[in-house]
C-alpha atoms as a PDB file:
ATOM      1  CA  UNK A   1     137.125 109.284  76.499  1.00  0.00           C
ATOM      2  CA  UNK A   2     137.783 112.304  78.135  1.00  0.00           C
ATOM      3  CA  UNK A   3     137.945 112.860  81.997  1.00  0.00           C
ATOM      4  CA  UNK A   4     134.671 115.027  81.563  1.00  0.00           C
ATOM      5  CA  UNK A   5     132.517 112.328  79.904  1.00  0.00           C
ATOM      6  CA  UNK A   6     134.200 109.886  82.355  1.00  0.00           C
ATOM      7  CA  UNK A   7     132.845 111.951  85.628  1.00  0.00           C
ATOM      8  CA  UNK A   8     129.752 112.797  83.591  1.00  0.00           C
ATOM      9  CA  UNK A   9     128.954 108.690  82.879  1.00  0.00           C
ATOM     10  CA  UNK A  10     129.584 107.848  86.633  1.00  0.00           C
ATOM     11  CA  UNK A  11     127.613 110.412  88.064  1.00  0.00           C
ATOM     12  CA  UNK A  12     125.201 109.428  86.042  1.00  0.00           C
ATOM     13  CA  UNK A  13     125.465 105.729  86.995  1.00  0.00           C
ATOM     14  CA  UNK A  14     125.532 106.453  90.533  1.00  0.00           C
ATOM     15  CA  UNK A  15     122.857 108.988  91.099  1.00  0.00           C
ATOM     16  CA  UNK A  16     119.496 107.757  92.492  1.00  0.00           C
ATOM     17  CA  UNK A  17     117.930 110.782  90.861  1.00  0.00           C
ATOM     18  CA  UNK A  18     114.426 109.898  89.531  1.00  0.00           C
ATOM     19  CA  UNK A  19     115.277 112.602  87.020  1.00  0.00           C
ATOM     20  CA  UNK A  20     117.776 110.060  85.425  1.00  0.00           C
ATOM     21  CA  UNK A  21     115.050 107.569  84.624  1.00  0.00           C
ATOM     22  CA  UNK A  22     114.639 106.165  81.446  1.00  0.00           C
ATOM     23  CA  UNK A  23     111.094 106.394  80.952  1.00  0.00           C
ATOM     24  CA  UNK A  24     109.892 108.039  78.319  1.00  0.00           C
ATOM     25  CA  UNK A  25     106.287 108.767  79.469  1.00  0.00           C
ATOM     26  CA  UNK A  26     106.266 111.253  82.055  1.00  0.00           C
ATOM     27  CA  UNK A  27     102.900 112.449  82.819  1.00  0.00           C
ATOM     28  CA  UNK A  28     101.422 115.321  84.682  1.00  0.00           C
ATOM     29  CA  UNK A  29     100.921 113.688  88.458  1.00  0.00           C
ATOM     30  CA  UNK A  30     104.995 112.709  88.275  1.00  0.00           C
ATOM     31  CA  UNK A  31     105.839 115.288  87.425  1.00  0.00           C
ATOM     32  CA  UNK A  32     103.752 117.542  90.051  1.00  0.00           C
ATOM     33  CA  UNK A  33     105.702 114.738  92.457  1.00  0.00           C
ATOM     34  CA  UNK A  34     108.798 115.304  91.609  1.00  0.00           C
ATOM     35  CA  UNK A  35     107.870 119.316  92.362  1.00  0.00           C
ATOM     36  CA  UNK A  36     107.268 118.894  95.723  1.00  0.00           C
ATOM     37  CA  UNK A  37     110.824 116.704  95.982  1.00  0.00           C
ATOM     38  CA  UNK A  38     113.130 118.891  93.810  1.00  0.00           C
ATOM     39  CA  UNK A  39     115.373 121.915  95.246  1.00  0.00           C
ATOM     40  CA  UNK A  40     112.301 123.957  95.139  1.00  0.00           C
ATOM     41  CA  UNK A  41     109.822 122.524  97.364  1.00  0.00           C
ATOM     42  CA  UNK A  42     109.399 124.550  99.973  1.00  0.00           C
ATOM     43  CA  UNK A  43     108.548 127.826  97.644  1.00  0.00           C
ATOM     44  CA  UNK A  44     106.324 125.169  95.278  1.00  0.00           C
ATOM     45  CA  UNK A  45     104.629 124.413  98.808  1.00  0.00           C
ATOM     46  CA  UNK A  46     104.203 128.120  99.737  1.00  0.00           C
ATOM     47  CA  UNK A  47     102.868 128.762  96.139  1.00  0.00           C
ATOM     48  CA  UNK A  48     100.507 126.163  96.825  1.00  0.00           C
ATOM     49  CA  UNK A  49      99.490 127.549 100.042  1.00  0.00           C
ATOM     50  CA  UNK A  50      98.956 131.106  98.754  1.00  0.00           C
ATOM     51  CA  UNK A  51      96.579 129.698  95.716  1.00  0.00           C
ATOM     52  CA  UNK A  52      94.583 128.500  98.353  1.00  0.00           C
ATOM     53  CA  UNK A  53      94.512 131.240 100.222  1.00  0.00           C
ATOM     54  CA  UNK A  54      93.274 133.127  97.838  1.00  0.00           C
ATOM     55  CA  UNK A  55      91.264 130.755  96.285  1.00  0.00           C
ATOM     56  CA  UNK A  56      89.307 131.288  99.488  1.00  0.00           C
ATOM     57  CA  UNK A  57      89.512 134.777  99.546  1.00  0.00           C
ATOM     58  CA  UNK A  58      87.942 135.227  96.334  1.00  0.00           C
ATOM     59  CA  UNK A  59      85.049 133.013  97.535  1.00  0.00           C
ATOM     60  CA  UNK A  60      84.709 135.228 100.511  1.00  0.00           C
ATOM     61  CA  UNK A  61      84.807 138.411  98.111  1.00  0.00           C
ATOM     62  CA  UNK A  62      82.428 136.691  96.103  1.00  0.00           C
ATOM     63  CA  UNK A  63      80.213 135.679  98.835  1.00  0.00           C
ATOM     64  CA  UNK A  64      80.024 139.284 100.276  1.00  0.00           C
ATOM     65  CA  UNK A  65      79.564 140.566  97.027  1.00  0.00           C
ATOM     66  CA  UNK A  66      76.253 138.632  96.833  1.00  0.00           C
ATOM     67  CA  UNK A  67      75.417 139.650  99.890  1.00  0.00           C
ATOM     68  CA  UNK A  68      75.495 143.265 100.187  1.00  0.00           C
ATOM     69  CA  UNK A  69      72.780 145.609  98.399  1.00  0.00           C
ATOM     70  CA  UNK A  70      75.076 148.884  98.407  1.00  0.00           C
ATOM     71  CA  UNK A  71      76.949 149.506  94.522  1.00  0.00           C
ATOM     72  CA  UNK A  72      79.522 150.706  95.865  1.00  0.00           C
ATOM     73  CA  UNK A  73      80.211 147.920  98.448  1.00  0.00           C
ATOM     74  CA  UNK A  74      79.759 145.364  95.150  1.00  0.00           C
ATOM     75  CA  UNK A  75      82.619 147.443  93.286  1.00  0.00           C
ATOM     76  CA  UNK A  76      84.816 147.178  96.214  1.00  0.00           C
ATOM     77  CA  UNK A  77      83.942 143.193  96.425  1.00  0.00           C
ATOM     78  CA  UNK A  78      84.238 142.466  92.845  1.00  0.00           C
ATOM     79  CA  UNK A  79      87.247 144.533  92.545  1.00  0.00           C
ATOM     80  CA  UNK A  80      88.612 142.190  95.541  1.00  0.00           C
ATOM     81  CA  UNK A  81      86.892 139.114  93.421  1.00  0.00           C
ATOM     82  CA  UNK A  82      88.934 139.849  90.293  1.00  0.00           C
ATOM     83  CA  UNK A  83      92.332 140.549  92.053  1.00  0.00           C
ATOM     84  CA  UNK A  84      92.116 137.479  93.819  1.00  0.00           C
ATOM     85  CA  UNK A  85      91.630 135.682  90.536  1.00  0.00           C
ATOM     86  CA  UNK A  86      94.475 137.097  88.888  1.00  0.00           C
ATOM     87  CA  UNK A  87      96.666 136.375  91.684  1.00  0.00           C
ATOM     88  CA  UNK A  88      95.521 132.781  91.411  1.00  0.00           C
ATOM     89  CA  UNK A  89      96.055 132.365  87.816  1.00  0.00           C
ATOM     90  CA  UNK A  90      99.907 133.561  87.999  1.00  0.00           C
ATOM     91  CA  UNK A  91     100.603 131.745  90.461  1.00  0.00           C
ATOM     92  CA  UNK A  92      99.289 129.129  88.786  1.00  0.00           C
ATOM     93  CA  UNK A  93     101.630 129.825  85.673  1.00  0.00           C
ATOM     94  CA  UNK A  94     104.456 129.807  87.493  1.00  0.00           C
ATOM     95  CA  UNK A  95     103.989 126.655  88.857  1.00  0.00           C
ATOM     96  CA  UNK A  96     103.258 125.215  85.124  1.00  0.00           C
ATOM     97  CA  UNK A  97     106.602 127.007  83.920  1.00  0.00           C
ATOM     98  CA  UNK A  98     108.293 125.368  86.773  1.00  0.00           C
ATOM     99  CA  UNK A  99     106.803 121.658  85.885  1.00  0.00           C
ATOM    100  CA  UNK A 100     108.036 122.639  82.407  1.00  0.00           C
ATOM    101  CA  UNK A 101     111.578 123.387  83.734  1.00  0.00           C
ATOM    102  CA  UNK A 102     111.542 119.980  85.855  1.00  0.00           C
ATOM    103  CA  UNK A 103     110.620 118.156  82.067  1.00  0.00           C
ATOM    104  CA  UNK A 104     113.328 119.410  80.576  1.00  0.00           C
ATOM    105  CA  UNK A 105     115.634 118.816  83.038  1.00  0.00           C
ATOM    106  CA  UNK A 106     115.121 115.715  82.855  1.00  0.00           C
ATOM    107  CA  UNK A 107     115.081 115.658  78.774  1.00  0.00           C
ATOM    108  CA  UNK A 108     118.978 117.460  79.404  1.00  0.00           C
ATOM    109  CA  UNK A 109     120.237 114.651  82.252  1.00  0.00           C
ATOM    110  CA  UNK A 110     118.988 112.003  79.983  1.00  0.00           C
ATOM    111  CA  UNK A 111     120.765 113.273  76.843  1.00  0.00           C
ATOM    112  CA  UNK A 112     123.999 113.558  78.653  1.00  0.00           C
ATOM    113  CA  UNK A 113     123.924 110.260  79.623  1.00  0.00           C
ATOM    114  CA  UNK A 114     123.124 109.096  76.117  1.00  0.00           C
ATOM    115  CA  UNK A 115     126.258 111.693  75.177  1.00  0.00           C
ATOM    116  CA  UNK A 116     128.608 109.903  77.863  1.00  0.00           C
ATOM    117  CA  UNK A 117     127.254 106.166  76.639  1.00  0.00           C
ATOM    118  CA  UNK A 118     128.366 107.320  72.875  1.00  0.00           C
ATOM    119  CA  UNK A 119     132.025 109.021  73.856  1.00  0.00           C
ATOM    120  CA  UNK A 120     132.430 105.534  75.717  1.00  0.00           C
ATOM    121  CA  UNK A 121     131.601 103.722  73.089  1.00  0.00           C
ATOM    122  CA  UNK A 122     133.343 105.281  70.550  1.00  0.00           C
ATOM    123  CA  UNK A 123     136.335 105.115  72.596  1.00  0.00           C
ATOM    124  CA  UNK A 124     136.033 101.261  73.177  1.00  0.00           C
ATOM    125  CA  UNK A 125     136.104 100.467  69.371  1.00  0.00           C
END
């Protein structure tokens, strides 16, 4: 086995990463876990933060848009309704594509370590 798959196989063996585990079922909550642990956590947290933001600033657009009797004032409020909405729904899809990039990381680490268990055993035999 070559010094690669050797460093590769006891890295692998040592790390207490939870992206190393052998599970096969990951589902949606561990994987919005592991987001707020990963190398990324602070900008998933200030994603989060600015969805709700302006989660509640479209509710107040939408509230004042109810409110008011003038068109014009109800342009300016939806206008401020639909921005906020669209604002919302990418960030939203970035923080899917990035719970899609934590899955397969995890899919890569645990084929490596099935990679470095094979070169290992074929170099035992």
């Amino acid at each position: 086995m070559s010094d690669l798959n050797k460093k590769i196989l006891d890295a692998m063996r040592n790390s207490k990463d939870e992206l190393v585990a052998t599970d096969d079922d990951t589902g949606l909550f561990k994987l919005i876990g592991l987001s707020f642990k990963g190398p990324l956590r602070f900008t998933v947290m200030f994603v989060m933060l600015l969805v709700v933001v302006f989660v509640g600033l479209a509710l107040y657009c939408a509230w004042q848009m109810l409110g008011t009797s003038d068109v014009g004032a109800k342009v300016d409020w939806a206008a401020g309704l639909v921005v906020s909405f669209i604002i919302v729904g990418l960030l939203r899809l970035w923080y899917f594509l990035e719970l899609n990039r934590l899955s397969i990381v995890r899919e890569v680490k645990r084929v490596e370590l099935q990679v470095a268990l094979l070169a290992e055993r074929l170099s035992g035999e």
